[in-house]
Every structure is written in C-alpha cells, then in structure tokens.
C-alpha atoms as a PDB file:
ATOM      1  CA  UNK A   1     -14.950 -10.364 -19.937  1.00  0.00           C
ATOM      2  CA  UNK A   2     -11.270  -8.618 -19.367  1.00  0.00           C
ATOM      3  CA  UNK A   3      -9.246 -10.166 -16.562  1.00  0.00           C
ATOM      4  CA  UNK A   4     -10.019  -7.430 -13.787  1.00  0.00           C
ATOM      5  CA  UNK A   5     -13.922  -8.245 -14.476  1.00  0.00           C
ATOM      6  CA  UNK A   6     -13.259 -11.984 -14.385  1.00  0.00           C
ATOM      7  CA  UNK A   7     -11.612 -11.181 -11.116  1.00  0.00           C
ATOM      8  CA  UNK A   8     -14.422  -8.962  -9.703  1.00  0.00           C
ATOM      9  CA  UNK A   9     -16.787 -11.896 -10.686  1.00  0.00           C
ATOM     10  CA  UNK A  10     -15.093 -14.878  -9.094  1.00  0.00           C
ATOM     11  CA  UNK A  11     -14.652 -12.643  -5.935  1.00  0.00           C
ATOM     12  CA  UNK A  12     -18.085 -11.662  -5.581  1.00  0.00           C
ATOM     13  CA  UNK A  13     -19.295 -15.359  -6.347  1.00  0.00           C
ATOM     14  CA  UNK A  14     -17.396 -16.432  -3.739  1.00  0.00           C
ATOM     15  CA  UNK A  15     -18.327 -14.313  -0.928  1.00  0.00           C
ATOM     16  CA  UNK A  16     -22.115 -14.034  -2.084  1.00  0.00           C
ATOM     17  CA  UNK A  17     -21.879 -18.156  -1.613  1.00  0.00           C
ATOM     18  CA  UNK A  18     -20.052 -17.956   1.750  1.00  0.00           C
ATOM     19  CA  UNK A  19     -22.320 -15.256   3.485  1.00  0.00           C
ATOM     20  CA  UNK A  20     -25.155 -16.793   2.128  1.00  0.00           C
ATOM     21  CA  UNK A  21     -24.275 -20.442   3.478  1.00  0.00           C
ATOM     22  CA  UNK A  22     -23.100 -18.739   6.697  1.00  0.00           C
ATOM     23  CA  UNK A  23     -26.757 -17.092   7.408  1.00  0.00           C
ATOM     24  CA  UNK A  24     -28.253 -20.030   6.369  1.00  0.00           C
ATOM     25  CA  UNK A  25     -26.213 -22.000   8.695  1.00  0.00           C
ATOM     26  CA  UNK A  26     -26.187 -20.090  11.479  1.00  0.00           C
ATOM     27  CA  UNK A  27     -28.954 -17.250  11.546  1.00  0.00           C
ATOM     28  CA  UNK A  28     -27.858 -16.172  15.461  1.00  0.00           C
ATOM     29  CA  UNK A  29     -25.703 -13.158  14.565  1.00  0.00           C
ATOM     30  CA  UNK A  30     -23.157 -13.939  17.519  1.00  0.00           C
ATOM     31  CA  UNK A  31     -22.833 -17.278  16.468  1.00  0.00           C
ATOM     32  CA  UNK A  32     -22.432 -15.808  12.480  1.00  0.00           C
ATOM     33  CA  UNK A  33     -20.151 -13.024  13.570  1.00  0.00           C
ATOM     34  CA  UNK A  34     -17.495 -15.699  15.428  1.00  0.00           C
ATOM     35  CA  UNK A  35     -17.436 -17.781  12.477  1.00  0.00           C
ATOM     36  CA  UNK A  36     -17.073 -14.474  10.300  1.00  0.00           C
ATOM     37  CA  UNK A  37     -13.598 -13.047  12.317  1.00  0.00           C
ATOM     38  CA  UNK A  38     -12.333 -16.857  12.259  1.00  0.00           C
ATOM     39  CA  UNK A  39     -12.807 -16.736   8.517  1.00  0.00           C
ATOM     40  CA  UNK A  40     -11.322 -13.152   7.754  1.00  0.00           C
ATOM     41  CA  UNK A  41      -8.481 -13.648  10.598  1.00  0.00           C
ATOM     42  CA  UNK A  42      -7.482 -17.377   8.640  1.00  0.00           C
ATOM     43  CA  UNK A  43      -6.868 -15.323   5.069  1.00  0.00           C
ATOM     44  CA  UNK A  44      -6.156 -12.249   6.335  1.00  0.00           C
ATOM     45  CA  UNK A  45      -3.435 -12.958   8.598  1.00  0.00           C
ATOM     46  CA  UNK A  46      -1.648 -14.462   5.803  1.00  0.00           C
ATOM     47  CA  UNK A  47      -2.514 -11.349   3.596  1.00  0.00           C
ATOM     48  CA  UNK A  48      -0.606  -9.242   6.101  1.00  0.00           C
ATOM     49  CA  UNK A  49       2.238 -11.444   6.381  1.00  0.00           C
ATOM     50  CA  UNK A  50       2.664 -12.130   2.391  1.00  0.00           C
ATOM     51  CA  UNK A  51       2.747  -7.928   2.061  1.00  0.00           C
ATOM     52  CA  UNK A  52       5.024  -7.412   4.765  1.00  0.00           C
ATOM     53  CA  UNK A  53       7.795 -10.239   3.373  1.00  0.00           C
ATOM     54  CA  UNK A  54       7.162  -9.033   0.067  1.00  0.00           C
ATOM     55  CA  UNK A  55       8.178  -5.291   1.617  1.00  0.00           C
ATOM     56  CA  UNK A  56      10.704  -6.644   3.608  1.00  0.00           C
ATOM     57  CA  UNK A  57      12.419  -8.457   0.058  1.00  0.00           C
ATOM     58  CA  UNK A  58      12.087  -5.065  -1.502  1.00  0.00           C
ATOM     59  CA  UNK A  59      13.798  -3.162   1.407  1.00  0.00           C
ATOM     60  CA  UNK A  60      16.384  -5.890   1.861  1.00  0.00           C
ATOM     61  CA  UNK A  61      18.956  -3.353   1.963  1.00  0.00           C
ATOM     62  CA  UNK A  62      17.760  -1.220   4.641  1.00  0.00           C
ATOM     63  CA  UNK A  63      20.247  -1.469   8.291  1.00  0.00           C
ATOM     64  CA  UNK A  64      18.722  -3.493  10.957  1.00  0.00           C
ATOM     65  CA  UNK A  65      18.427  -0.748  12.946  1.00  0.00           C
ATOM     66  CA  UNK A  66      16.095   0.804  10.633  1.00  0.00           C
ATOM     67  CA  UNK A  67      14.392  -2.393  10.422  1.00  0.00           C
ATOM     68  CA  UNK A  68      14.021  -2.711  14.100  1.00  0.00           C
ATOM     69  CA  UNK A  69      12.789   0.611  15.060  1.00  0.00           C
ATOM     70  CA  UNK A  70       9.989   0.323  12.302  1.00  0.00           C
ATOM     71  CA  UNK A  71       8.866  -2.880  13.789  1.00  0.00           C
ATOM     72  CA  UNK A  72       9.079  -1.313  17.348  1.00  0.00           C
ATOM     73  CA  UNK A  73       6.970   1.585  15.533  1.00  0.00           C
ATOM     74  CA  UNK A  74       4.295  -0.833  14.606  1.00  0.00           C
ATOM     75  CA  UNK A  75       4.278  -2.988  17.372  1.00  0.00           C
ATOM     76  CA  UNK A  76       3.488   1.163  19.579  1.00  0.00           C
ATOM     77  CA  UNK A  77       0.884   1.980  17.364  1.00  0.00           C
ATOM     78  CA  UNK A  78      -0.842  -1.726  17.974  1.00  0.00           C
ATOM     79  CA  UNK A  79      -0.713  -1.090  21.757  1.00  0.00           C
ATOM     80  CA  UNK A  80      -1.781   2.365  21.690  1.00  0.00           C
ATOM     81  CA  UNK A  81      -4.367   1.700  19.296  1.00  0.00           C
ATOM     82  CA  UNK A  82      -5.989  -0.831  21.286  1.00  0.00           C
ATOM     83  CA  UNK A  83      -5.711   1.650  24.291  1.00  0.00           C
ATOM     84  CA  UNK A  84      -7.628   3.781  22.231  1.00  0.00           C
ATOM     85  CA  UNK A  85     -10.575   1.483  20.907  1.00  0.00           C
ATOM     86  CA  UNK A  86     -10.662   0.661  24.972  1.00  0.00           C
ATOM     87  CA  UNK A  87     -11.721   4.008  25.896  1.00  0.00           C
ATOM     88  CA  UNK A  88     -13.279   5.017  22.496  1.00  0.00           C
ATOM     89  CA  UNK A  89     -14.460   2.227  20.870  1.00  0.00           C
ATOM     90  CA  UNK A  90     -16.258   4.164  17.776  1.00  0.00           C
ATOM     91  CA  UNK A  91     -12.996   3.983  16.669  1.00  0.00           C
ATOM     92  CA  UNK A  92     -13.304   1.191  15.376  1.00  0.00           C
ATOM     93  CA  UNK A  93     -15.691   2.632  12.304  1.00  0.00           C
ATOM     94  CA  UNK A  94     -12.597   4.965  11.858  1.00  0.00           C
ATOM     95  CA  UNK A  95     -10.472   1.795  10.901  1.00  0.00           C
ATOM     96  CA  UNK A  96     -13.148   0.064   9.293  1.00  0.00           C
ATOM     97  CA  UNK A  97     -13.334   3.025   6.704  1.00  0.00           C
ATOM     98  CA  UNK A  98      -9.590   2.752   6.327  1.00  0.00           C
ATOM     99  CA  UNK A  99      -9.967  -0.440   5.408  1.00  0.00           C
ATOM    100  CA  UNK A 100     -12.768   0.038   3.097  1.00  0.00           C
ATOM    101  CA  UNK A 101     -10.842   2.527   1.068  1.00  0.00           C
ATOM    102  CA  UNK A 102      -7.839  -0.010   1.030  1.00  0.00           C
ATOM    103  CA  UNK A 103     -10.419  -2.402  -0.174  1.00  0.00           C
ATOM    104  CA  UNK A 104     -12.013  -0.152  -2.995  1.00  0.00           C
ATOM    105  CA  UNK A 105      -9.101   1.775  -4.192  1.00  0.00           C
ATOM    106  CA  UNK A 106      -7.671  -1.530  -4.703  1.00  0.00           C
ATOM    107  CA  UNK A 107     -10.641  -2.711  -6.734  1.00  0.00           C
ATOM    108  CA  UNK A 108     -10.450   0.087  -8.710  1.00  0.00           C
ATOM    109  CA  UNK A 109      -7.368  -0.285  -9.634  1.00  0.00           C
ATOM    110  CA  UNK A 110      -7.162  -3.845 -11.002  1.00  0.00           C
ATOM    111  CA  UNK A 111      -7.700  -3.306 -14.226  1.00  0.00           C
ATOM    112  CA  UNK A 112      -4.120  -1.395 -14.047  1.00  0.00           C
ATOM    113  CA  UNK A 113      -2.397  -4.140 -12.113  1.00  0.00           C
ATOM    114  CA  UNK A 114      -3.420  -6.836 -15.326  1.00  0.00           C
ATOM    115  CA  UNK A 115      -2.284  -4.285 -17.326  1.00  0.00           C
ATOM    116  CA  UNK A 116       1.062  -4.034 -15.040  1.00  0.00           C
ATOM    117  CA  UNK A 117       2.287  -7.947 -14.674  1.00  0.00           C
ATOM    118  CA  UNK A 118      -0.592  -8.305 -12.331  1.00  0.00           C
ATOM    119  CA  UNK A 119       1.438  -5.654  -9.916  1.00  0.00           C
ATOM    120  CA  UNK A 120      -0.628  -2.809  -8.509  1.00  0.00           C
ATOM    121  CA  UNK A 121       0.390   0.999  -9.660  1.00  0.00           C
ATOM    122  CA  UNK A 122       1.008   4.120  -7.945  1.00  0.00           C
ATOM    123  CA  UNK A 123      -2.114   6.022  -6.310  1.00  0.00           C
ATOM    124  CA  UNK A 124      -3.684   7.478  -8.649  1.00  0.00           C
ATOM    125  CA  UNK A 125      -4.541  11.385  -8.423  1.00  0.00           C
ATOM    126  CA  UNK A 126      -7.459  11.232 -10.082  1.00  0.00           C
ATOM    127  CA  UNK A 127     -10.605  12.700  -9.013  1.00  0.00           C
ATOM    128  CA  UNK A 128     -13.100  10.226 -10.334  1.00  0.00           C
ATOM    129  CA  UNK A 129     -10.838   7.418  -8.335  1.00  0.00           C
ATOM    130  CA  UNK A 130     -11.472   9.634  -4.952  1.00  0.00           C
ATOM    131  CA  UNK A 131     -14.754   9.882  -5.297  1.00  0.00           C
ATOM    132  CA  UNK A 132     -15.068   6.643  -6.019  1.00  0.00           C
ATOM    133  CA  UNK A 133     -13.108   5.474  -2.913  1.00  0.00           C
ATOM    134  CA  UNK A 134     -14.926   8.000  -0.713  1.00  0.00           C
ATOM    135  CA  UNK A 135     -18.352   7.417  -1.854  1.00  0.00           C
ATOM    136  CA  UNK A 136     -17.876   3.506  -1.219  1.00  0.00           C
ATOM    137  CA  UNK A 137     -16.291   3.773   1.994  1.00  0.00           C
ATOM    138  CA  UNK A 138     -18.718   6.021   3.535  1.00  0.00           C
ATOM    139  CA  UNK A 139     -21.648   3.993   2.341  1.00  0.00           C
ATOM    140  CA  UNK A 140     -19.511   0.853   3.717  1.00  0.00           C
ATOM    141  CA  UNK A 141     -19.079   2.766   7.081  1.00  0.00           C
ATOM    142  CA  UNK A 142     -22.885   3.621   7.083  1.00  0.00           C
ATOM    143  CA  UNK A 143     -23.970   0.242   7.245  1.00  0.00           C
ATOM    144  CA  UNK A 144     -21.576  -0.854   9.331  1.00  0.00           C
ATOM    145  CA  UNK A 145     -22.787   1.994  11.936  1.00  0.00           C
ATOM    146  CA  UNK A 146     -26.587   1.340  11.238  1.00  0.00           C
ATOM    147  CA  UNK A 147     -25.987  -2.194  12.643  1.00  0.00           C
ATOM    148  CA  UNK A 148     -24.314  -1.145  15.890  1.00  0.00           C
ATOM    149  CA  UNK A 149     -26.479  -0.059  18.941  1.00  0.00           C
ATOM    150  CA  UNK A 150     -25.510   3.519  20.111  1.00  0.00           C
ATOM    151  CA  UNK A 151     -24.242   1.992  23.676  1.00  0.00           C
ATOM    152  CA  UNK A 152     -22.093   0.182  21.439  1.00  0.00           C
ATOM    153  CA  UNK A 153     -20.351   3.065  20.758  1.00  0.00           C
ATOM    154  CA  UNK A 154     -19.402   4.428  23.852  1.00  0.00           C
ATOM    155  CA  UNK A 155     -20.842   6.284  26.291  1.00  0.00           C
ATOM    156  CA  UNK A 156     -19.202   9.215  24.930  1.00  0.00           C
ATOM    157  CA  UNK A 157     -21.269   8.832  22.046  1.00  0.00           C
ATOM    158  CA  UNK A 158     -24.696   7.473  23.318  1.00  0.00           C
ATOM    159  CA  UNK A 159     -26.709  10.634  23.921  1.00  0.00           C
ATOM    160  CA  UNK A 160     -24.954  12.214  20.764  1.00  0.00           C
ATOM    161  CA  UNK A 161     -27.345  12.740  17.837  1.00  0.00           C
ATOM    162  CA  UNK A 162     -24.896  11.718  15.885  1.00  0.00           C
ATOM    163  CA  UNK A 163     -25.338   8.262  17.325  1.00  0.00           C
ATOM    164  CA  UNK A 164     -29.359   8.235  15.813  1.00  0.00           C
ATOM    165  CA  UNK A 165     -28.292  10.575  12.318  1.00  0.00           C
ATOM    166  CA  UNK A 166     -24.995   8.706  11.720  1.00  0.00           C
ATOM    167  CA  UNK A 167     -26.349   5.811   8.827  1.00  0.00           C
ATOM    168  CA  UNK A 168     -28.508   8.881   7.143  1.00  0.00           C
ATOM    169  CA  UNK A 169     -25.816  10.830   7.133  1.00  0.00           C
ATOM    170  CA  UNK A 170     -23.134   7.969   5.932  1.00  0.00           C
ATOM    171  CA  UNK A 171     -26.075   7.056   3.358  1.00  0.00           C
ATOM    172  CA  UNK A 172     -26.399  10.586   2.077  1.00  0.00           C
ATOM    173  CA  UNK A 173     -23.006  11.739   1.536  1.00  0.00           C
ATOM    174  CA  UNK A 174     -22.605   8.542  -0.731  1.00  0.00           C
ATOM    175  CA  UNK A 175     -25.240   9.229  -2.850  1.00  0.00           C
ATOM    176  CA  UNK A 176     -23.783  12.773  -3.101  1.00  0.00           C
ATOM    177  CA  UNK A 177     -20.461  10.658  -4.295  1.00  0.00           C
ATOM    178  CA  UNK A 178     -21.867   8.881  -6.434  1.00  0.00           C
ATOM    179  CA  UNK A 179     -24.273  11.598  -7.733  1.00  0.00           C
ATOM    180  CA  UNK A 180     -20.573  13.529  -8.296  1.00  0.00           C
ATOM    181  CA  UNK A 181     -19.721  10.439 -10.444  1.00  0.00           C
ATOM    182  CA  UNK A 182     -22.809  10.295 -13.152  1.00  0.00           C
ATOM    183  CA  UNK A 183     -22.650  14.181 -13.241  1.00  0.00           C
ATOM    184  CA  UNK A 184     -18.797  13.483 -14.400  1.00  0.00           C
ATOM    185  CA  UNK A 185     -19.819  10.686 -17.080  1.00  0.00           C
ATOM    186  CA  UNK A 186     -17.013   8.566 -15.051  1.00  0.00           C
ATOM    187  CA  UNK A 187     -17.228   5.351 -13.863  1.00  0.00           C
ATOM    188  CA  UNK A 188     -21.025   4.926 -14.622  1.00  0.00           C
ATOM    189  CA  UNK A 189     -21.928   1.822 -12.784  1.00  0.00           C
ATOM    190  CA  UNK A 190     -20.275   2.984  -9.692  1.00  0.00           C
ATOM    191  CA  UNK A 191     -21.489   6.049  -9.450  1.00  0.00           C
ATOM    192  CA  UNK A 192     -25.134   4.548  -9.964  1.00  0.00           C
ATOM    193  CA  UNK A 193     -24.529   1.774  -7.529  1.00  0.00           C
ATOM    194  CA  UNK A 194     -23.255   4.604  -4.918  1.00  0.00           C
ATOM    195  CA  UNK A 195     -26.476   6.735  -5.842  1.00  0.00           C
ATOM    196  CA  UNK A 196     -29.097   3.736  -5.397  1.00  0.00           C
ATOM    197  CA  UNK A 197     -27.491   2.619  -1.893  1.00  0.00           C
ATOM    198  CA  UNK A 198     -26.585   5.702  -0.802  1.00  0.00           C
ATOM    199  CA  UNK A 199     -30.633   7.141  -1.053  1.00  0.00           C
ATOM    200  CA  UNK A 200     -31.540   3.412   0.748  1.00  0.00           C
ATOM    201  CA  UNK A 201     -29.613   3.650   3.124  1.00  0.00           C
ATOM    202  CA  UNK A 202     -30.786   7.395   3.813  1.00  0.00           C
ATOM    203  CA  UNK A 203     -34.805   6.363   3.871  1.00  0.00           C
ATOM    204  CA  UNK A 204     -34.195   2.789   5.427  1.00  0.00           C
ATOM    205  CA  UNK A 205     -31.540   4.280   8.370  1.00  0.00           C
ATOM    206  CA  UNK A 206     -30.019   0.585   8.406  1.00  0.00           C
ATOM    207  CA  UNK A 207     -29.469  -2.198   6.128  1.00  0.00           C
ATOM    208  CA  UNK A 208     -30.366  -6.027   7.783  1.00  0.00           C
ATOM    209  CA  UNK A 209     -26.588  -6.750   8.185  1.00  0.00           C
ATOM    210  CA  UNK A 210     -24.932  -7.300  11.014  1.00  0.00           C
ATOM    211  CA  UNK A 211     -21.537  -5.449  11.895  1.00  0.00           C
ATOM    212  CA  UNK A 212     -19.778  -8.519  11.180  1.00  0.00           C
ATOM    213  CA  UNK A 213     -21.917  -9.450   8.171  1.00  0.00           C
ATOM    214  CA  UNK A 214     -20.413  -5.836   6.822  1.00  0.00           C
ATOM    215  CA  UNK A 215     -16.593  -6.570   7.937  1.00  0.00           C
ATOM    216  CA  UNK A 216     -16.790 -10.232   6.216  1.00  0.00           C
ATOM    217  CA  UNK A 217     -18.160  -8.740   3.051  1.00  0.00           C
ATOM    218  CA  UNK A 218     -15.697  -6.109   2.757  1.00  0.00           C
ATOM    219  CA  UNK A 219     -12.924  -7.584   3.603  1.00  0.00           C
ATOM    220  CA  UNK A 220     -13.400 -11.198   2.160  1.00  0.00           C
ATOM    221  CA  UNK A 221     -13.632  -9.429  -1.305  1.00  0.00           C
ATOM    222  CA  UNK A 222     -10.352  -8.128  -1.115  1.00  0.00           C
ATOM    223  CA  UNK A 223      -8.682 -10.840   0.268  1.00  0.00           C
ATOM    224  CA  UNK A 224     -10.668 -13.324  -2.565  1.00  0.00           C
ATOM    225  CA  UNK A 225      -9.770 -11.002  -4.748  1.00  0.00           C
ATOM    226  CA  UNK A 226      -5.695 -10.332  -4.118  1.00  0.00           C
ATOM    227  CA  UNK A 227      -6.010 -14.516  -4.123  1.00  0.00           C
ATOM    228  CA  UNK A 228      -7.015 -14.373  -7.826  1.00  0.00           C
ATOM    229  CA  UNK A 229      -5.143 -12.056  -8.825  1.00  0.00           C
ATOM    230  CA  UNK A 230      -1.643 -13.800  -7.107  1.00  0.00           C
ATOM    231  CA  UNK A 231      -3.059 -17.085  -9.218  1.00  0.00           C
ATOM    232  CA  UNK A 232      -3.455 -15.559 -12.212  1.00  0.00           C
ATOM    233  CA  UNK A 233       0.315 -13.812 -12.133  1.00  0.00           C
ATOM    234  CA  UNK A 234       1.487 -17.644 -11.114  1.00  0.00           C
ATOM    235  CA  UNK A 235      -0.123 -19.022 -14.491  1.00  0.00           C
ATOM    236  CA  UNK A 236       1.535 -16.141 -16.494  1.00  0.00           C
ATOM    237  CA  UNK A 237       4.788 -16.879 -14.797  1.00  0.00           C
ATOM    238  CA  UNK A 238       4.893 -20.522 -15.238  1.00  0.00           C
ATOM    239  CA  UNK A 239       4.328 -19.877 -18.912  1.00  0.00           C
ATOM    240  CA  UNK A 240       7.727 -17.750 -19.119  1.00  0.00           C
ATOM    241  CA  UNK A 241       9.481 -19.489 -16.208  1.00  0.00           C
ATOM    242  CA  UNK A 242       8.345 -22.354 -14.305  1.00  0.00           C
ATOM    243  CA  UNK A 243      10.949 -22.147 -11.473  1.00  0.00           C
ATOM    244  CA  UNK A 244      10.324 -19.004 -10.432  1.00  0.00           C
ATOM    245  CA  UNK A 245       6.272 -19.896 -10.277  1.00  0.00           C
ATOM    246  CA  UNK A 246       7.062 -22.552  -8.065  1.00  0.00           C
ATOM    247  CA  UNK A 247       8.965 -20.480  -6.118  1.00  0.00           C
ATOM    248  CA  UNK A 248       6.181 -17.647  -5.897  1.00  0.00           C
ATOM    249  CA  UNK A 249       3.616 -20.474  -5.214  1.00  0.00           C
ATOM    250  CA  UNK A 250       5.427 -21.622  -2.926  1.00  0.00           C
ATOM    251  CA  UNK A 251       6.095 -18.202  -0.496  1.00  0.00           C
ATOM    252  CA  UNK A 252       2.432 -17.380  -1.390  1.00  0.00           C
ATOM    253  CA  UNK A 253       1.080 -20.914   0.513  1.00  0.00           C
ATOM    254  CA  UNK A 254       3.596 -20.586   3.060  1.00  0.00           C
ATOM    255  CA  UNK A 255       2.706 -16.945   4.266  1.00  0.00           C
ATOM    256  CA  UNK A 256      -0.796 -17.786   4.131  1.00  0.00           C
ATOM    257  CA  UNK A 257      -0.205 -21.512   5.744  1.00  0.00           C
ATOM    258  CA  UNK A 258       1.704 -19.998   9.003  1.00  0.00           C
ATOM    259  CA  UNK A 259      -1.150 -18.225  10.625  1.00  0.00           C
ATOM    260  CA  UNK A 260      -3.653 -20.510   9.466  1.00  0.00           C
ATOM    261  CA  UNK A 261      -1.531 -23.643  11.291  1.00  0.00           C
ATOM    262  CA  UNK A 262      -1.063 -20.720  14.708  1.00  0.00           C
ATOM    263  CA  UNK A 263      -4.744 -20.083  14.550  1.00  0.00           C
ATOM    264  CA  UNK A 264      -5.565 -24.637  14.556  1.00  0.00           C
ATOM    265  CA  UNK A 265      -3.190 -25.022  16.983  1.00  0.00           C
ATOM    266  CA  UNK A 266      -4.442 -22.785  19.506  1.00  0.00           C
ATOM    267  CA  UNK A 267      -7.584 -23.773  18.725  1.00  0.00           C
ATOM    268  CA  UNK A 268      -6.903 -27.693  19.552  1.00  0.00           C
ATOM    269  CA  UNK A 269      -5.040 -26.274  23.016  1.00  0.00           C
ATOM    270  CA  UNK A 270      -7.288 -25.475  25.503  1.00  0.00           C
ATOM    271  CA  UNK A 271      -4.623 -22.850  26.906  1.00  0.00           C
ATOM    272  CA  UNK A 272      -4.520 -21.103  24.270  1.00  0.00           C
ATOM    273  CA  UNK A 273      -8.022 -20.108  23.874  1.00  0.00           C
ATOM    274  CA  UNK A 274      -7.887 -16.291  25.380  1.00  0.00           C
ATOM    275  CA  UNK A 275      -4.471 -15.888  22.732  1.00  0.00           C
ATOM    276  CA  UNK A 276      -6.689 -16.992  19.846  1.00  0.00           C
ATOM    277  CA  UNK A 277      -9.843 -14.669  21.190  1.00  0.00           C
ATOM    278  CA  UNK A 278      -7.184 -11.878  20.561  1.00  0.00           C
ATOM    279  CA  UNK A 279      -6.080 -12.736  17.129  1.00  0.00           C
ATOM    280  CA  UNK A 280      -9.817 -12.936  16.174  1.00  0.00           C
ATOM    281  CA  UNK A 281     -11.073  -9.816  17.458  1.00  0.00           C
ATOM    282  CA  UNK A 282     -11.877  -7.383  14.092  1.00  0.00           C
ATOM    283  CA  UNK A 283     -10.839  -4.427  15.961  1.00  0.00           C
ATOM    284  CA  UNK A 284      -7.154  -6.215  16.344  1.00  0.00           C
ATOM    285  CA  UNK A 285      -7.115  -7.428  12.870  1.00  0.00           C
ATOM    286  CA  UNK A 286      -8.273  -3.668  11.406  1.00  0.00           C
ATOM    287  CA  UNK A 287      -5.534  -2.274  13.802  1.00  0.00           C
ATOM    288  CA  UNK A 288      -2.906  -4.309  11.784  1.00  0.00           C
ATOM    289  CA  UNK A 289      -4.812  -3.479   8.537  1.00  0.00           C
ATOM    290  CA  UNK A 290      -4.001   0.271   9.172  1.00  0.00           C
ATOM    291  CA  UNK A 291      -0.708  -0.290   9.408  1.00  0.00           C
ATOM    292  CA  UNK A 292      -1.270  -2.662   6.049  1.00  0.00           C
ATOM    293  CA  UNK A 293      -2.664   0.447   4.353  1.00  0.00           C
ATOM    294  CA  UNK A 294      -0.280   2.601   5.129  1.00  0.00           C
ATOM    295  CA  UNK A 295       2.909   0.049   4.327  1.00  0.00           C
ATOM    296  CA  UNK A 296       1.453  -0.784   0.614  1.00  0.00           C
ATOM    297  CA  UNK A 297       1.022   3.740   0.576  1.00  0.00           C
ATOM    298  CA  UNK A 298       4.377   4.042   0.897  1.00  0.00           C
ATOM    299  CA  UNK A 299       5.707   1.165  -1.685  1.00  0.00           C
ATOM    300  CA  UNK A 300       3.121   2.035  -4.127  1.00  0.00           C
ATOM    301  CA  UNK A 301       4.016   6.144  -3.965  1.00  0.00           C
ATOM    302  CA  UNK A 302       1.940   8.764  -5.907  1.00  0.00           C
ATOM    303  CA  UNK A 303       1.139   8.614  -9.603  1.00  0.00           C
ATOM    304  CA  UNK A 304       3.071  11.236 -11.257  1.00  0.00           C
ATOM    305  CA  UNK A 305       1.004  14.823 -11.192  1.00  0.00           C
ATOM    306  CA  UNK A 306      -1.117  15.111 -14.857  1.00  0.00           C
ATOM    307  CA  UNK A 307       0.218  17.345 -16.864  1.00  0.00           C
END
C-alpha cells in the first residue's frame, strides 16, 4: 500500500470505529450530535491553531501592522458571518461545502505531499482534481441538506421548492461529476464512488445521517488524516535529525493541547458553560474553517499553468 493509501486507511478506520461506537452509544441524535461538535471542536481547534502558527512562522517578516489588521480582518468576517447564519441560517450548507472541498482537495492531494516531505503542493489546475472536489462536495452537501428539516433552513427558504428538490438535486449533479470522471478514464474509483452515491442519493432523497453525523464524518477524516500525515513527517525527521523532531512534536502537541485544556476547563467551571456552547457550535467552528481554507489558498498558491 503507498503511504497516501496507508493514510486514507488508518483515517477511515478510525472514524468508521468512532461513528460507529458513537451511534451505538448514544442512538438520540441530539445527544450524538453534542458529543460529535465536542469531538471535532477538541482536534479541530488545534488544527486551526497549528496552521495559523505555522503561517505566522512563514510570514515572520511581515510589520505588525500588517499583522494586526489581518487579524482585525478575521476577527470582522467571524462577527459578520455569524450575523449572517442569524438571519440566513442555510448558510451554513454554504460553509459546510467549503469545508468539504478543503477536506477532499486535500485528500486528493496526499499522494503529492509524501511525495513532497509530507508538505502539501500548490492547487492543482487540473480538471480531473475539480471534478473530483466538486462532485464530492456536492454529494457531501446533499446529505448534509437531506438531514435538515426545511424550517431548519429559514423561513426564507421553507416554502421554496428548493427546500423539498435540494438532496435530488445535490445527489444528481454528483453523479454527473463523477459520471464526468469514468468518461475521462481519471481517477476511476472516485468517479464510481461519486456515480453510485450520487444516483442513491437522487432515488432515496436522504441518506439516515444526521447533520452532525455528516459534519463529524467529513471533518474527522481530515483532521485524522493531517494527524497521520504530521506523524509520519516526525518519523522521517527523527531519522535525519532528531532535534528538530522533537521540536516539531513538540509545537504539534502544544497547538493541539491549548484548546483542548480551554475547552476542559470551561467545561469543569460552571460559568463558563454558555463560552464553551459557543466554541462548540459547527456553524462557529466552519466560520473559522473558511477563513482556514482560504489562509492555506494563499500559502499554497496555484500550480504553475500546463504547458
């Protein structure tokens, strides 16, 4: 097995086992979904914070004033983003399927990070990757929308036929994807997999997930998956240099220890109960996944145009 499918393995092993043992466990879906969003929020806090230190190393020559305003920037687009899941709160499928992308095009591209040092690569331009990437998200998206209630939308959105066509819809235009895909001869087994769901999710109209069934599966993969990946560079290092492993274990617990110890501590204060209720919502956590997406955009760039 090469090291990207080793890493696709162990990832999906290890979320199949967790959701699994978590509908076993609990088979209420609000009871599930808390224990989901304390889960993702515990990992993917630290996720957020490990990217934007390792940003903030990169850019360590930038002024403080450029510094500042982009944390201002970010700290705007929070705020008005939640302003705008309060009033429309389909939005949130909007940053779900940013997310998903983030989470496929990243999946896609592993076997190019191995290759790399275990670093990701530019975007690539590539039309099989975009397919890809759209055909997964929008299949992602259509489950996610087939287990919300049209109220749960908006009323904006309620009486919309949209609101009764939307998983179809999502279903079909993945199948189309992945239809795109085999018609190619590129990437078989996604394209396949894409085709299959796509056309089950069309005739079926939902899957029997819940919305945060969907979120824990998507983004537990990824985060599992970044995990093994950050191991596996810390083995290669400490076979070339074992001080600078330690050092990259080291920052790697530590970003990934701070919001876990934030997230216990507020949990043993009874005080600080309506804080932590924030930092769990999904709909924060994909706000500051957005702004994840587009920081890694930016440091990762464009592959160079084919020739």
């Amino acid at each position: 097995m090469t090291p990207a499918g080793r890493n696709r393995a162990t990832s999906g092993a290890a979320v199949a086992c967790y959701l699994l043992a978590a509908r076993a466990a609990l088979p209420g879906e609000g009871e599930r979904a808390a224990l989901h969003y304390a889960v993702v929020a515990t990992l993917g806090y630290g996720h957020l914070l490990g990217a934007a230190l390792r940003a903030g190393r990169a850019g360590a020559g930038r002024s403080v004033l450029r510094s500042t305003c982009l944390l201002v920037a970010g700290a705007n687009a929070v705020l008005l983003g939640g302003l705008a899941l309060e009033r429309w709160p389909a939005l949130v499928l909007v940053l779900l399927g940013v997310s998903l992308w983030h989470v496929v095009e990243n999946d896609l591209a592993l076997a190019g990070a191995y290759a790399r040092g275990h670093r990701p690569g530019p975007h690539p331009r590539s039309l099989d990757s975009q397919l890809g990437c759209l055909g997964a998200t929008l299949l992602g998206v259509g489950l996610a929308r087939g287990a919300l209630a049209p109220a749960e939308l908006g009323p904006a959105l309620a009486a919309s036929p949209l609101a009764t066509a939307g998983p179809p819809l999502f279903g079909l235009a993945a199948a189309a994807a992945g239809v795109a895909l085999l018609a190619r001869r590129r990437r078989l087994g996604l394209g396949a997999a894409l085709a299959a769901g796509g056309l089950a999710l069309a005739a079926a109209g939902r899957a029997p997930l819940s919305f945060g069934d969907v979120f824990a599966a998507s983004t537990l993969h990824h985060l599992v998956s970044w995990l093994v990946l950050l191991a596996d560079r810390q083995r290669a290092l400490a076979a070339r240099e074992p001080a600078e492993a330690r050092a990259f274990a080291r920052r790697v617990l530590l970003a990934h220890l701070a919001p876990a110890a934030l997230l216990l501590a507020l949990r043993l204060d009874p005080s600080g109960s309506a804080l932590r209720g924030v930092l769990l919502s999904p709909a924060l956590y994909l706000l500051l996944s957005t702004l994840h997406v587009a920081q890694t955009a930016l440091v990762r760039g464009l592959a160079p145009p084919a020739r």
